[in-house]
C-alpha atoms as a PDB file:
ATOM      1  CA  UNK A   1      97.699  69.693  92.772  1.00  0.00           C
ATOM      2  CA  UNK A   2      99.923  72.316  91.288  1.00  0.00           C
ATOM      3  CA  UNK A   3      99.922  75.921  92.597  1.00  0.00           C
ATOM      4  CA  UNK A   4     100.480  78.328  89.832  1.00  0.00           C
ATOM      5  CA  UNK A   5     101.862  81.511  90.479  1.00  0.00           C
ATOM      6  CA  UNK A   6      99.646  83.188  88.439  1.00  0.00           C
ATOM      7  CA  UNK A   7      96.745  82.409  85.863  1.00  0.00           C
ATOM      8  CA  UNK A   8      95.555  84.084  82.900  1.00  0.00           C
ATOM      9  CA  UNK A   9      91.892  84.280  82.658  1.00  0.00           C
ATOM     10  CA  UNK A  10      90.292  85.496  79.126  1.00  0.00           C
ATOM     11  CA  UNK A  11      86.426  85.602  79.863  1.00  0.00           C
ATOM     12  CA  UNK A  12      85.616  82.969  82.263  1.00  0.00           C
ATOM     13  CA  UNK A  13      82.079  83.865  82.660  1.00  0.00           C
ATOM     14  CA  UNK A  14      81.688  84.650  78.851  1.00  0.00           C
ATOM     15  CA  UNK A  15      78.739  81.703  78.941  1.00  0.00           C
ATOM     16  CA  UNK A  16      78.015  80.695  82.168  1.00  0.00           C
ATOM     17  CA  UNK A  17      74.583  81.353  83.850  1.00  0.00           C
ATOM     18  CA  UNK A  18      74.634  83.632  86.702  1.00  0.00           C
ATOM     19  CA  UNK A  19      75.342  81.189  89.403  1.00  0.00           C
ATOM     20  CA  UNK A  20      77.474  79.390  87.709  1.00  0.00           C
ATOM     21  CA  UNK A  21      79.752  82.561  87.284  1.00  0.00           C
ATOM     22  CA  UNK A  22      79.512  83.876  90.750  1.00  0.00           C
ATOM     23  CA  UNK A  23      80.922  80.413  91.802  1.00  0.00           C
ATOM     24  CA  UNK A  24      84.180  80.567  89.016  1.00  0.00           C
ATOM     25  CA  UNK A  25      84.668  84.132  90.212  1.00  0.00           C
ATOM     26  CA  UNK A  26      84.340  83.167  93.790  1.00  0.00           C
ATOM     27  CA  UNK A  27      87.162  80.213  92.927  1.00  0.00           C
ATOM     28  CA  UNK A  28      89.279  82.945  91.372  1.00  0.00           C
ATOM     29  CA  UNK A  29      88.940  85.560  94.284  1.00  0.00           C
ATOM     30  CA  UNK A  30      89.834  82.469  96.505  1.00  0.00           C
ATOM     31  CA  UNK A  31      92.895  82.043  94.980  1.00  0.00           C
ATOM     32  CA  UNK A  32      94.285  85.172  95.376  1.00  0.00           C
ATOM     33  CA  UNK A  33      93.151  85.648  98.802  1.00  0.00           C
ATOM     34  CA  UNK A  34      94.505  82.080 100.082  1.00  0.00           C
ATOM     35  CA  UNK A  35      96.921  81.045  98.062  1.00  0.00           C
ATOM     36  CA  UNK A  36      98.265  84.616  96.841  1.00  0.00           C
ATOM     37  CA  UNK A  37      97.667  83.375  93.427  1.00  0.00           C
ATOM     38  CA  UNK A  38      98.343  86.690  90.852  1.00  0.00           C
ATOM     39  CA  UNK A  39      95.048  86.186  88.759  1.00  0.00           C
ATOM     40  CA  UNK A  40      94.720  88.470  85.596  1.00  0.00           C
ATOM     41  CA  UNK A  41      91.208  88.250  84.160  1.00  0.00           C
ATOM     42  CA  UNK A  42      89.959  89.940  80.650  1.00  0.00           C
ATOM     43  CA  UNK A  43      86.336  90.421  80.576  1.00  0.00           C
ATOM     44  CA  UNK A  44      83.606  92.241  79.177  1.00  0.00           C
ATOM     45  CA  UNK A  45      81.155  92.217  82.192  1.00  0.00           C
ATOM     46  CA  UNK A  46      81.270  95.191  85.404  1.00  0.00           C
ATOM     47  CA  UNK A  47      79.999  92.859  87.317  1.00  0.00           C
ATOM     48  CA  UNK A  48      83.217  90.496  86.999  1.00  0.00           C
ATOM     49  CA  UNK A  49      85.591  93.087  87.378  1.00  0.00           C
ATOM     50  CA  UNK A  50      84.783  94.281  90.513  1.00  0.00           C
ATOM     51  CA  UNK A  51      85.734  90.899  92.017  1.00  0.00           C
ATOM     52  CA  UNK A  52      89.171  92.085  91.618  1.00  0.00           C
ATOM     53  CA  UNK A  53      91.020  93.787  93.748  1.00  0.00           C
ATOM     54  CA  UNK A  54      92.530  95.747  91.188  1.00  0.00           C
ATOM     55  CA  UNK A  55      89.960  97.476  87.854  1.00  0.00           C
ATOM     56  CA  UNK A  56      91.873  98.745  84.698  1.00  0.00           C
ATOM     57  CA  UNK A  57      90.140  99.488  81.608  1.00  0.00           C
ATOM     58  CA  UNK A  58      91.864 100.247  78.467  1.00  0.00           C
ATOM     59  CA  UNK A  59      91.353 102.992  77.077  1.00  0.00           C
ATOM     60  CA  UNK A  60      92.616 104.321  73.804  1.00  0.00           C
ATOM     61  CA  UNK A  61      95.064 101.820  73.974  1.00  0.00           C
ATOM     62  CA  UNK A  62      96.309 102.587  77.523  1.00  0.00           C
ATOM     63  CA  UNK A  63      95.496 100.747  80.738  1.00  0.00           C
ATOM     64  CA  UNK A  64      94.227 102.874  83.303  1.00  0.00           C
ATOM     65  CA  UNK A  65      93.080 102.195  86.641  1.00  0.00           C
ATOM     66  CA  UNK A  66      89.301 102.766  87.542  1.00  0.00           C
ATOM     67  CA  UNK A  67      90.003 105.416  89.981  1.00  0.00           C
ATOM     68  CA  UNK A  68      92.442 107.106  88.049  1.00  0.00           C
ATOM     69  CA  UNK A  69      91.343 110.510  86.183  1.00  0.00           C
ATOM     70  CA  UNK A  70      90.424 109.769  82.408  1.00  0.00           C
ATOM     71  CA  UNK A  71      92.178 112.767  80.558  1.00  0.00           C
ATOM     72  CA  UNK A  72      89.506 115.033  78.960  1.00  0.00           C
ATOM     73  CA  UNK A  73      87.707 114.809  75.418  1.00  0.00           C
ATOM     74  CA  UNK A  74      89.327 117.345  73.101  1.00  0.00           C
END
């Protein structure tokens, strides 16, 4: 079986019930953690991205990390 170096994940749980998606983010997490797979996922669902070890959001067109301070509304 190949061993990609990473893998590009655009909504993997989009429509998956709720086990179903803990188990294809569980496979995802895996990969990373065993095989230091680089896994970039795209979602719409909090839940999902906190199986990462790593949270950006865009905002305004820029990718900022979760724990990074969001500039302030004008």
């Amino acid at each position: 079986m190949a061993r990609p170096s990473i893998v590009l994940a655009d909504e993997p749980t989009g429509n998956l019930d709720s086990h179903s998606s803990a188990e294809v983010l569980g496979l995802l997490r895996a990969l990373s953690d065993e095989d230091g797979t680089a896994v970039v996922m795209v979602t719409h669902d909090p839940a999902a991205a906190r199986y990462g070890s790593r949270e950006l959001h865009l905002v305004d067109g820029r990718a900022r990390a979760v724990d990074a301070a969001l500039p302030a509304e004008p």
